[in-house]
PDB file of N, CA and C in Angstrom:
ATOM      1  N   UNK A   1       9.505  -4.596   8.956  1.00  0.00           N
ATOM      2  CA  UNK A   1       9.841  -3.192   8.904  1.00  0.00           C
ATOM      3  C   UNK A   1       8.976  -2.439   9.916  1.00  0.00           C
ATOM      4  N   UNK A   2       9.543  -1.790  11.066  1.00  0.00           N
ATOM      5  CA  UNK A   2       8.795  -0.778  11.780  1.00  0.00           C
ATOM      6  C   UNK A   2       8.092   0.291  10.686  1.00  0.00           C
ATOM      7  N   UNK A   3       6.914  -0.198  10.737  1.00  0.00           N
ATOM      8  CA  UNK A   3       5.621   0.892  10.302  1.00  0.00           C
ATOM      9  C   UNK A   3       5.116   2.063  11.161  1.00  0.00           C
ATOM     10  N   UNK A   4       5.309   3.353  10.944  1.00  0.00           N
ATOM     11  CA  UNK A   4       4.665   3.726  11.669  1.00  0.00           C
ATOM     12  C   UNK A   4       3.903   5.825  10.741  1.00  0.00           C
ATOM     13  N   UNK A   5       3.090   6.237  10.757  1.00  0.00           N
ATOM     14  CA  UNK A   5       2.638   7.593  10.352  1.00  0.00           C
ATOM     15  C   UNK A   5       3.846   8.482   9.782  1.00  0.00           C
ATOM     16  N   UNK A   6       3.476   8.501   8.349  1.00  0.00           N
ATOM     17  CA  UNK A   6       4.878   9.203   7.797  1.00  0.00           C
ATOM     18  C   UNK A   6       5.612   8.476   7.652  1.00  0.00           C
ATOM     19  N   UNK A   7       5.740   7.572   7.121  1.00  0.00           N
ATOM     20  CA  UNK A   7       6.832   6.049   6.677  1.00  0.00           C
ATOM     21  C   UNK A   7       6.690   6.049   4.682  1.00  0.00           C
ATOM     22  N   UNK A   8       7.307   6.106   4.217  1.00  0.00           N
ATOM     23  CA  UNK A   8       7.502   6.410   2.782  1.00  0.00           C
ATOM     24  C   UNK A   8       8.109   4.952   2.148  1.00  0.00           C
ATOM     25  N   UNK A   9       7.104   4.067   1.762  1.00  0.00           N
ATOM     26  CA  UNK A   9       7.708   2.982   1.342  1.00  0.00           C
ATOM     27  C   UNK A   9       7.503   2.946  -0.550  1.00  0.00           C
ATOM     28  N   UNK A  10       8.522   2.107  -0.975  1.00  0.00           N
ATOM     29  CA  UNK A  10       8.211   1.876  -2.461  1.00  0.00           C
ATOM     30  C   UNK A  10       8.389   0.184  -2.994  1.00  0.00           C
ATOM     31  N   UNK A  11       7.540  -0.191  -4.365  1.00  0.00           N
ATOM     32  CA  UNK A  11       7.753  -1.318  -4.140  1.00  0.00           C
ATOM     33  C   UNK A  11       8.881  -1.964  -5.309  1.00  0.00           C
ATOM     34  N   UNK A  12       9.278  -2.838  -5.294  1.00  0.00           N
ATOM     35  CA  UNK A  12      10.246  -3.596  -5.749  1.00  0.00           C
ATOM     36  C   UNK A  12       9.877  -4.425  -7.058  1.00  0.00           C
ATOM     37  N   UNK A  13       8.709  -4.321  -7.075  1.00  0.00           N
ATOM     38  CA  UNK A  13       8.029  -5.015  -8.433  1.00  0.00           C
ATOM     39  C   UNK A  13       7.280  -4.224  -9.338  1.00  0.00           C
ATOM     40  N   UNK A  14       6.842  -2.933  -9.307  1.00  0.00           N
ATOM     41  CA  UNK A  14       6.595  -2.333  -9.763  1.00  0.00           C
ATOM     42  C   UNK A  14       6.482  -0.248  -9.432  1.00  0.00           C
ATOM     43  N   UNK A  15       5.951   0.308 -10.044  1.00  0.00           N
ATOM     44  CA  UNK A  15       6.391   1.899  -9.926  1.00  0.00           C
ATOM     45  C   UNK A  15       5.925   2.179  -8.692  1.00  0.00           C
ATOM     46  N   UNK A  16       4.533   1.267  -7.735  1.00  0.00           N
ATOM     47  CA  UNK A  16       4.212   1.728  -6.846  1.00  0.00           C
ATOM     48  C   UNK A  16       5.138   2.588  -5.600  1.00  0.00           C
ATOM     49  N   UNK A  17       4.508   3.747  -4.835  1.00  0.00           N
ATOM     50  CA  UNK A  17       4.948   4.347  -3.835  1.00  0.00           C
ATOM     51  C   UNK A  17       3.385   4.460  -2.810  1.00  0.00           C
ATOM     52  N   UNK A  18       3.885   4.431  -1.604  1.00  0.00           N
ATOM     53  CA  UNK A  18       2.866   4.821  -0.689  1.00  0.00           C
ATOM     54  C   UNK A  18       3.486   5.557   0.363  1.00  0.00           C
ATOM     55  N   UNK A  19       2.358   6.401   1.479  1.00  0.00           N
ATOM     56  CA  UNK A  19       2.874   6.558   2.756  1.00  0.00           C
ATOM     57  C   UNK A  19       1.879   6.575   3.114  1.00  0.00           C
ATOM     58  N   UNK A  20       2.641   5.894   4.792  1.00  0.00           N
ATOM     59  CA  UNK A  20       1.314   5.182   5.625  1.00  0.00           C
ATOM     60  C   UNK A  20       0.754   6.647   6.973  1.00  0.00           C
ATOM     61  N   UNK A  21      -0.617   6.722   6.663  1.00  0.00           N
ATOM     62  CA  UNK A  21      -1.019   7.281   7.060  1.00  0.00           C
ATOM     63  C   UNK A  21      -1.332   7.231   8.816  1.00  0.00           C
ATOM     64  N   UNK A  22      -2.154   5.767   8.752  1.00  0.00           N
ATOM     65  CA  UNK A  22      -2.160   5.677  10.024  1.00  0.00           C
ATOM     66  C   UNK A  22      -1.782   4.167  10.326  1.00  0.00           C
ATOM     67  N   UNK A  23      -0.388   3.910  11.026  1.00  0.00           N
ATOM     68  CA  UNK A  23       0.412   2.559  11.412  1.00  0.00           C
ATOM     69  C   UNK A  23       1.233   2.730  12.635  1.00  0.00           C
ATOM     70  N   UNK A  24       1.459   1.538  12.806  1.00  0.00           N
ATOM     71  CA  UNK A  24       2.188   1.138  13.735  1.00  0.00           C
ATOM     72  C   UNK A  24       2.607  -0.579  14.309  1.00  0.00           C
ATOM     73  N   UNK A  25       3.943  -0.632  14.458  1.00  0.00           N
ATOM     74  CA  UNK A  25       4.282  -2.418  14.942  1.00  0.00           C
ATOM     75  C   UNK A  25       5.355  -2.210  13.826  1.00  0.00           C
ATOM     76  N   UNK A  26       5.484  -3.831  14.034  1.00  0.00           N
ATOM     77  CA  UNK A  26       6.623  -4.287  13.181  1.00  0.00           C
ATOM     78  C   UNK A  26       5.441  -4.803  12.046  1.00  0.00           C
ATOM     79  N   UNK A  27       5.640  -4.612  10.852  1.00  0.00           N
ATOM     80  CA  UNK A  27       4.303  -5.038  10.080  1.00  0.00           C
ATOM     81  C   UNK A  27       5.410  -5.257   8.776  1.00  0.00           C
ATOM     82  N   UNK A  28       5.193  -6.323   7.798  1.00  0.00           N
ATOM     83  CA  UNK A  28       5.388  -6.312   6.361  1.00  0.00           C
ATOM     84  C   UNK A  28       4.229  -6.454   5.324  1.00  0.00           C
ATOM     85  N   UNK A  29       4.440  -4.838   4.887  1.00  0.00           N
ATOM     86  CA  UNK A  29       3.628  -4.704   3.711  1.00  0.00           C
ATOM     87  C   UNK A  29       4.814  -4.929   2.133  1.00  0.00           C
ATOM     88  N   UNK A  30       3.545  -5.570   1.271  1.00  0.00           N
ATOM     89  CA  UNK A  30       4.239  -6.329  -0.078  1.00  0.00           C
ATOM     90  C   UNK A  30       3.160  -5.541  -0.625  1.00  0.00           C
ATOM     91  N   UNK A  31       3.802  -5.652  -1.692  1.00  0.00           N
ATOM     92  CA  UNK A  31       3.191  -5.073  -3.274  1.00  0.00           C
ATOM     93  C   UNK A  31       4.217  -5.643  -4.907  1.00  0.00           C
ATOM     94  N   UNK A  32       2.570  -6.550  -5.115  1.00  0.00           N
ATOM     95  CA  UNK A  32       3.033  -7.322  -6.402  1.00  0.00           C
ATOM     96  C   UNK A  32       3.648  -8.512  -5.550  1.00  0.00           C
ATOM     97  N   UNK A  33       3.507  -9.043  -4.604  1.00  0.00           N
ATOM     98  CA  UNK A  33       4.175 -10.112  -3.942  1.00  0.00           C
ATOM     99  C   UNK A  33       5.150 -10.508  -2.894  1.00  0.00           C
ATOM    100  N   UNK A  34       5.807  -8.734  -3.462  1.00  0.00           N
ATOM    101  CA  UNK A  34       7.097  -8.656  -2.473  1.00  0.00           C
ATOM    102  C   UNK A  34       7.301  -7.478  -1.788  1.00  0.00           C
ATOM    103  N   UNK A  35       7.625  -8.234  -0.320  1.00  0.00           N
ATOM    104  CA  UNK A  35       8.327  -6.766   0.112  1.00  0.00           C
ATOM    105  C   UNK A  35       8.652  -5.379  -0.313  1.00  0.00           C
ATOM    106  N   UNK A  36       7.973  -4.334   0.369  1.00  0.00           N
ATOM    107  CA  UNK A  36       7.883  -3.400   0.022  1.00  0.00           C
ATOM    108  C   UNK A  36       9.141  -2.805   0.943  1.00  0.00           C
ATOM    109  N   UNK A  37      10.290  -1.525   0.204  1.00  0.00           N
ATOM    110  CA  UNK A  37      11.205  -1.243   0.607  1.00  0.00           C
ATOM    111  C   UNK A  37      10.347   0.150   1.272  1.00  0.00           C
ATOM    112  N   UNK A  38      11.963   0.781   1.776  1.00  0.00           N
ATOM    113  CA  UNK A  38      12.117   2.182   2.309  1.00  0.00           C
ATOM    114  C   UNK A  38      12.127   3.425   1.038  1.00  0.00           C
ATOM    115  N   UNK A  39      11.183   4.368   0.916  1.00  0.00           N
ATOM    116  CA  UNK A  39      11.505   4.892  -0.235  1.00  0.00           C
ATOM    117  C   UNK A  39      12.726   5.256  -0.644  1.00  0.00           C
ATOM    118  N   UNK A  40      13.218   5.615   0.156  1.00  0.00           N
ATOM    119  CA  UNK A  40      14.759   6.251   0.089  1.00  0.00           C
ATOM    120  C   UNK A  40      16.189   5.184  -0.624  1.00  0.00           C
ATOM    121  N   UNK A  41      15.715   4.054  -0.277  1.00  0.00           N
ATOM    122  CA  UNK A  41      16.411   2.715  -0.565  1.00  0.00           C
ATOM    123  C   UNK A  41      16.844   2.780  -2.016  1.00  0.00           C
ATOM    124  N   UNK A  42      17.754   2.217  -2.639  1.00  0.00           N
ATOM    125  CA  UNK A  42      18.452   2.322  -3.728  1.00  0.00           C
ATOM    126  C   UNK A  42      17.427   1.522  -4.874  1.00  0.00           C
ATOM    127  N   UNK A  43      17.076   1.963  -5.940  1.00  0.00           N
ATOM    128  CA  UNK A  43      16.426   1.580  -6.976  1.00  0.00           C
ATOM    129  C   UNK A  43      16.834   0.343  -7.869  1.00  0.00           C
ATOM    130  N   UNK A  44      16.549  -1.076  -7.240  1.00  0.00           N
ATOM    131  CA  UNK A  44      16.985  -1.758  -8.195  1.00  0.00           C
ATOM    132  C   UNK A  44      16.626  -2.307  -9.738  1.00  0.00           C
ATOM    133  N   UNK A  45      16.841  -3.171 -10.436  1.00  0.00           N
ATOM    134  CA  UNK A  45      15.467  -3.713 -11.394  1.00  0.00           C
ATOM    135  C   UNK A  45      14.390  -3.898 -11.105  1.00  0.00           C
ATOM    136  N   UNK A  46      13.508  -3.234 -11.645  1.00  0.00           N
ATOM    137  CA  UNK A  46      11.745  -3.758 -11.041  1.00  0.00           C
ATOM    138  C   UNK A  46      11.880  -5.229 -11.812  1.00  0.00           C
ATOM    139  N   UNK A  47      11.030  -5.951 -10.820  1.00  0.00           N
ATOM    140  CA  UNK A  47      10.339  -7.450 -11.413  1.00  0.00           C
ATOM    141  C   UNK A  47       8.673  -7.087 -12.032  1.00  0.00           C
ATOM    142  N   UNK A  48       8.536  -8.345 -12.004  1.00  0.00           N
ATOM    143  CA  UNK A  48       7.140  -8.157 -12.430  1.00  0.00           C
ATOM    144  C   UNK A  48       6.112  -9.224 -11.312  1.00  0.00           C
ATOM    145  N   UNK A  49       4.983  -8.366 -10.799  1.00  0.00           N
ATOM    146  CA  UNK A  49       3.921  -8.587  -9.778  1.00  0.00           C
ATOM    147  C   UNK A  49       3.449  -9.971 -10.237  1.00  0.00           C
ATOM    148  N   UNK A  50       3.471 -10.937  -9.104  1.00  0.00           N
ATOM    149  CA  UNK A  50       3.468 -12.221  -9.246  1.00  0.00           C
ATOM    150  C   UNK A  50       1.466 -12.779  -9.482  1.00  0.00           C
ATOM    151  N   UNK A  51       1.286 -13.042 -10.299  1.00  0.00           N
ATOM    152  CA  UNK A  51      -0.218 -13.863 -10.107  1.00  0.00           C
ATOM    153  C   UNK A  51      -1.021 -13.843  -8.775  1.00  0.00           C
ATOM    154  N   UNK A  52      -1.942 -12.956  -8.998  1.00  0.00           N
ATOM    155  CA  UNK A  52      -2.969 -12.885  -7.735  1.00  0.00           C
ATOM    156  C   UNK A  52      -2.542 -11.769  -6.740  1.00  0.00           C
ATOM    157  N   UNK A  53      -1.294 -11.022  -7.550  1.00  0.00           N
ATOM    158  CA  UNK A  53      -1.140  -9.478  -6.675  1.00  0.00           C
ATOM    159  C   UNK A  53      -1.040  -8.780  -7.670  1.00  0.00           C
ATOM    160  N   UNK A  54      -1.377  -8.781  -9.094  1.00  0.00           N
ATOM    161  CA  UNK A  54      -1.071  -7.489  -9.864  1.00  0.00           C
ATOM    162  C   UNK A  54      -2.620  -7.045 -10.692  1.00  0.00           C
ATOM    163  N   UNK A  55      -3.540  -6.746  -9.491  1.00  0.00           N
ATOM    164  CA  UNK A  55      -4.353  -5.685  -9.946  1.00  0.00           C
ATOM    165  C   UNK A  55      -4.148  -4.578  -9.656  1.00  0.00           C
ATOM    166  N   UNK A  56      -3.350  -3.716  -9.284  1.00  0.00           N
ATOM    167  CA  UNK A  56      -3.047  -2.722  -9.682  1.00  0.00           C
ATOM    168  C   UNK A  56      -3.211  -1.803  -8.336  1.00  0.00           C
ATOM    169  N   UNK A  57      -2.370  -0.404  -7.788  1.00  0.00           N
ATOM    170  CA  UNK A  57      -2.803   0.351  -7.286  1.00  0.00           C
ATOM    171  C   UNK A  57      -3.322   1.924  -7.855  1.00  0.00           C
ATOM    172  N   UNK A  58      -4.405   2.660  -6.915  1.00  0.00           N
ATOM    173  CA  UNK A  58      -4.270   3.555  -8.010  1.00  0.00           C
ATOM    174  C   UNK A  58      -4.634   5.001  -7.110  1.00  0.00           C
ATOM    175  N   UNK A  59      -3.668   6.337  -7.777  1.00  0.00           N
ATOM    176  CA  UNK A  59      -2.653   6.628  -6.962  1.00  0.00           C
ATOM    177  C   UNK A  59      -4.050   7.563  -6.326  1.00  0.00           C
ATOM    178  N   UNK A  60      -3.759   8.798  -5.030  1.00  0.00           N
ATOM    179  CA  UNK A  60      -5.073   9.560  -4.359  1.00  0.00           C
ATOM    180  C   UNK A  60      -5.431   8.410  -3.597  1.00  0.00           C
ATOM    181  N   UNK A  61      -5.967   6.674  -3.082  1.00  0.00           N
ATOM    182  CA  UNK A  61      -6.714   6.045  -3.155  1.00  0.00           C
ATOM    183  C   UNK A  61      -6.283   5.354  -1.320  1.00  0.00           C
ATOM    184  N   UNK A  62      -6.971   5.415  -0.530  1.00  0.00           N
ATOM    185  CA  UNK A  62      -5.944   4.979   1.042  1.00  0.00           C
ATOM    186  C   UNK A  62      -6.938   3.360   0.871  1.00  0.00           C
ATOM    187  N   UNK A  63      -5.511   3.168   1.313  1.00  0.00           N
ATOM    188  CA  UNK A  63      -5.932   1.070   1.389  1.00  0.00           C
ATOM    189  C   UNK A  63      -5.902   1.300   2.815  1.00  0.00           C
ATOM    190  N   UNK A  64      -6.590  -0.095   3.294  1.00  0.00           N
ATOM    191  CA  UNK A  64      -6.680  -0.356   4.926  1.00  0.00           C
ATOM    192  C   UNK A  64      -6.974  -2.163   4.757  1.00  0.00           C
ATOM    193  N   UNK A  65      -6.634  -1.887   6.298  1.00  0.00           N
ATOM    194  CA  UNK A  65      -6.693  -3.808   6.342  1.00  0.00           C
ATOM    195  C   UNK A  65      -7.993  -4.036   6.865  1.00  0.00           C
ATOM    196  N   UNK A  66      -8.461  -4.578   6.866  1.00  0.00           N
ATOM    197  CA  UNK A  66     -10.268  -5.831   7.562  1.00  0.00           C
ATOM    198  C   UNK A  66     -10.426  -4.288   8.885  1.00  0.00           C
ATOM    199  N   UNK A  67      -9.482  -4.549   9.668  1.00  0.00           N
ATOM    200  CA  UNK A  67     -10.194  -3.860  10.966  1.00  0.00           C
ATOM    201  C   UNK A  67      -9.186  -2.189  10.875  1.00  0.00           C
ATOM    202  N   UNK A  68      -9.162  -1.925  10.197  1.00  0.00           N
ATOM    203  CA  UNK A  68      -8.811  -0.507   9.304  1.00  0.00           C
ATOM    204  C   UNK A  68      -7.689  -0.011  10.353  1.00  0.00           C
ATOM    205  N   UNK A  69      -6.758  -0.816  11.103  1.00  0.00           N
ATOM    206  CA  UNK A  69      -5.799  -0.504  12.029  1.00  0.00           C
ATOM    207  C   UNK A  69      -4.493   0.285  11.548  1.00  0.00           C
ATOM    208  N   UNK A  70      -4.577  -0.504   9.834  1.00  0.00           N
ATOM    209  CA  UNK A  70      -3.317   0.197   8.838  1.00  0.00           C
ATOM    210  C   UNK A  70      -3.977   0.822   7.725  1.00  0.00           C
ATOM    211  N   UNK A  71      -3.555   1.912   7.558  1.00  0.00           N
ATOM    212  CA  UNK A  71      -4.249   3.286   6.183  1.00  0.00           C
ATOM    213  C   UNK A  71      -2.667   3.409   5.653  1.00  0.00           C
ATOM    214  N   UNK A  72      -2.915   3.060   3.659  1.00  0.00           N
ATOM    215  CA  UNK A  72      -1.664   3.851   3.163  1.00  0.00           C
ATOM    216  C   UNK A  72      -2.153   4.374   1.792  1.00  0.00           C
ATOM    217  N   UNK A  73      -1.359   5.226   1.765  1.00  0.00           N
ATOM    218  CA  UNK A  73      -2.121   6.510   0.687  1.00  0.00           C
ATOM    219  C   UNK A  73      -0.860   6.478  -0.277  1.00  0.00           C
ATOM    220  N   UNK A  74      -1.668   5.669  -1.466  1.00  0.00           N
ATOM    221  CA  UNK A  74      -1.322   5.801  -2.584  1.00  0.00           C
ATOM    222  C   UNK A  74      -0.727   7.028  -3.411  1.00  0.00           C
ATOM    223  N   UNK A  75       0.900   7.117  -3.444  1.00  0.00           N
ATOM    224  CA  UNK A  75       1.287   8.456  -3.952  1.00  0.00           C
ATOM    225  C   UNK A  75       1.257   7.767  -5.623  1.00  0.00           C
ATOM    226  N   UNK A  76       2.072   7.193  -5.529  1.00  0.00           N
ATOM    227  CA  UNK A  76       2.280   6.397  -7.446  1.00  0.00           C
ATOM    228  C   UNK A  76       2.191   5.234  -7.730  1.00  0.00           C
ATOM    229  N   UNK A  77       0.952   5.279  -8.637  1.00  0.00           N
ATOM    230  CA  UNK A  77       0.591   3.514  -9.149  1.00  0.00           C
ATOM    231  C   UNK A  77       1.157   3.258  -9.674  1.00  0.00           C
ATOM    232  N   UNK A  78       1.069   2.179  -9.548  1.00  0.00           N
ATOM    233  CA  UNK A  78       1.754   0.654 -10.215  1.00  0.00           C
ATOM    234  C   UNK A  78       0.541  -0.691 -10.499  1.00  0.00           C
ATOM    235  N   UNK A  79       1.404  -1.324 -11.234  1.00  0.00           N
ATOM    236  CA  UNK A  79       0.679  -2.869 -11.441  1.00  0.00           C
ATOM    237  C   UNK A  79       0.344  -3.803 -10.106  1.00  0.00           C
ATOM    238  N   UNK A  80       1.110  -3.614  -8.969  1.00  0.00           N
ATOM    239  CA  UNK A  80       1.061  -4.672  -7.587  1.00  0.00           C
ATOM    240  C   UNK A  80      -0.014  -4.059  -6.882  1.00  0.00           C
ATOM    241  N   UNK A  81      -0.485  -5.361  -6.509  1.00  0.00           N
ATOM    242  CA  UNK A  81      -1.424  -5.222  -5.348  1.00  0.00           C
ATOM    243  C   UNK A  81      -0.772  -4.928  -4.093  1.00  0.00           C
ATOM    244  N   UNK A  82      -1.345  -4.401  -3.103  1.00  0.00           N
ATOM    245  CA  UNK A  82      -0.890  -3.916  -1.880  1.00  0.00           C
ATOM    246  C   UNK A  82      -1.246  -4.812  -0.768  1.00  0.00           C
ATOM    247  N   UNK A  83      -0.264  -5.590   0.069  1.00  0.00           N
ATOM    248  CA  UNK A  83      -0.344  -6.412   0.936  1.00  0.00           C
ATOM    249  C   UNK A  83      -0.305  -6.030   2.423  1.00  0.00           C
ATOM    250  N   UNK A  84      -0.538  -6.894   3.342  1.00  0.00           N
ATOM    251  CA  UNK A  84       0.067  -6.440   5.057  1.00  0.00           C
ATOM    252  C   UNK A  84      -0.090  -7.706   5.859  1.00  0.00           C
ATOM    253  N   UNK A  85       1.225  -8.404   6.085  1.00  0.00           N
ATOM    254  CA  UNK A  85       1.634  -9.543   5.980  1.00  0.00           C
ATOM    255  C   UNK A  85       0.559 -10.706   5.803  1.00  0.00           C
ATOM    256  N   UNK A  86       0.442 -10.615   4.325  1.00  0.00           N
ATOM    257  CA  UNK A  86      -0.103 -11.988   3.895  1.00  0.00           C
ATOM    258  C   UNK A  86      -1.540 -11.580   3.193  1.00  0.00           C
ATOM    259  N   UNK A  87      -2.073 -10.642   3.920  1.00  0.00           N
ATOM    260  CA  UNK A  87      -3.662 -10.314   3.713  1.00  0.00           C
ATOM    261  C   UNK A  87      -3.570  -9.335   2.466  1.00  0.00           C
ATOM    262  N   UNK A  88      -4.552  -9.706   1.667  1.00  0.00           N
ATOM    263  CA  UNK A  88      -4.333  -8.084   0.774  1.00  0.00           C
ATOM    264  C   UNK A  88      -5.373  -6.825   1.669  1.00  0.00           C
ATOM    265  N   UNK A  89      -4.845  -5.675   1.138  1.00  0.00           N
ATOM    266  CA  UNK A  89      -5.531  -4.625   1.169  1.00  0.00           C
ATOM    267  C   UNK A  89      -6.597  -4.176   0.664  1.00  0.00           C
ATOM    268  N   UNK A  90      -7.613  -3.329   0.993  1.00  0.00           N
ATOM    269  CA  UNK A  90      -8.533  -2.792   0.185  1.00  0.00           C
ATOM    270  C   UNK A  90      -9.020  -1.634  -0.022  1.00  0.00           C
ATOM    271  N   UNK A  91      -9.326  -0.933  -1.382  1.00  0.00           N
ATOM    272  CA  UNK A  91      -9.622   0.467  -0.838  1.00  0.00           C
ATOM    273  C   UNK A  91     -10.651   1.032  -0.244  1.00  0.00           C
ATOM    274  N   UNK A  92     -10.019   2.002   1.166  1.00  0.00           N
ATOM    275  CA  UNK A  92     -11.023   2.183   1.544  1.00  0.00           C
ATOM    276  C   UNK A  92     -12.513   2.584   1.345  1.00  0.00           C
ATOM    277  N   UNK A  93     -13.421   2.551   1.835  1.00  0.00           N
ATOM    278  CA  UNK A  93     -14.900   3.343   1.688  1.00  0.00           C
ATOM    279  C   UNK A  93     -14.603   4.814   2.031  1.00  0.00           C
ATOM    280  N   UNK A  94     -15.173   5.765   0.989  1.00  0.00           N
ATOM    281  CA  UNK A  94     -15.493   6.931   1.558  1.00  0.00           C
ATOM    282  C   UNK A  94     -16.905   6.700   2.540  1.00  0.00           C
ATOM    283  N   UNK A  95     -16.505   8.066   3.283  1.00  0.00           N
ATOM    284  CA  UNK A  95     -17.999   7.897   3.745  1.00  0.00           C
ATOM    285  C   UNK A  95     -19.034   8.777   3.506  1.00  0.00           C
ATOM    286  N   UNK A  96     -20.168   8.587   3.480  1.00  0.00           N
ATOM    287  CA  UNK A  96     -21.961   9.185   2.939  1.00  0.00           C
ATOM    288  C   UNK A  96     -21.599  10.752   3.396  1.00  0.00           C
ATOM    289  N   UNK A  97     -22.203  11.752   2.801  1.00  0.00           N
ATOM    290  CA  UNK A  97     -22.168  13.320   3.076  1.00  0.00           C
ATOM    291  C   UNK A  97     -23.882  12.765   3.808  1.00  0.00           C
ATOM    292  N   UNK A  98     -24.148  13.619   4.836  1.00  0.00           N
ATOM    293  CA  UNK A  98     -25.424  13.806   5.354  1.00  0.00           C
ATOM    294  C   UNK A  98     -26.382  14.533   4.343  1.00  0.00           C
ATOM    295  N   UNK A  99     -27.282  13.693   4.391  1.00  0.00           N
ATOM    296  CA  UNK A  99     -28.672  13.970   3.604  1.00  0.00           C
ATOM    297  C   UNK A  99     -28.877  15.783   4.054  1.00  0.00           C
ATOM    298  N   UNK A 100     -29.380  16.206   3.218  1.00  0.00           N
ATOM    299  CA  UNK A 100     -29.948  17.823   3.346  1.00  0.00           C
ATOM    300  C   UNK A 100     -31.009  17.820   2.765  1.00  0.00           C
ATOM    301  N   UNK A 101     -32.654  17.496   3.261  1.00  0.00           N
ATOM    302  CA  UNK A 101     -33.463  17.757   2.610  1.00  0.00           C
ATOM    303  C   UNK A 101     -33.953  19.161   2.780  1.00  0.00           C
TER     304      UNK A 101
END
């Protein structure tokens, strides 16, 4: 699926929704195991998030990959973990407010 800023995907295994903040390429992101659709895409039966992808997303929260090239911002959690082809995601680090002594 062409990924790219402002892309509204949802997933197929559970309630999750995201949009990707900062992307780009042909990239497949999964959640709960599988392919993650187009939000807009027709609502089928949810499955259930396969072993070793259903810890959960949780919603406010931007995932990124190892070298933080892909950001997606959690609109509605779900049970699936959030993928980008093959690798899981993680949530990002905020970062430190500067000391004020």
């Amino acid at each position: 699926m062409e990924l790219r800023p402002g892309s509204r995907l949802k997933s197929t295994e559970c309630d999750t929704e995201v949009i990707a903040v900062k992307a780009s390429g042909d990239r497949e992101v999964s959640c709960g195991g599988a392919p993650m659709v187009d939000a807009t895409a027709e609502a089928g039966e949810k499955g259930t998030p396969v072993e070793g992808a259903a810890e959960g997303t949780q919603m406010g929260k931007r995932y990124v990959n190892d070298d933080e090239s892909i950001e997606l911002l959690c609109t509605k959690p779900g049970a699936g973990s959030l993928g980008l082809d093959g690798a899981s995601l993680t949530i990002k680090a905020s970062k430190p407010l500067p000391a004020s002594d």
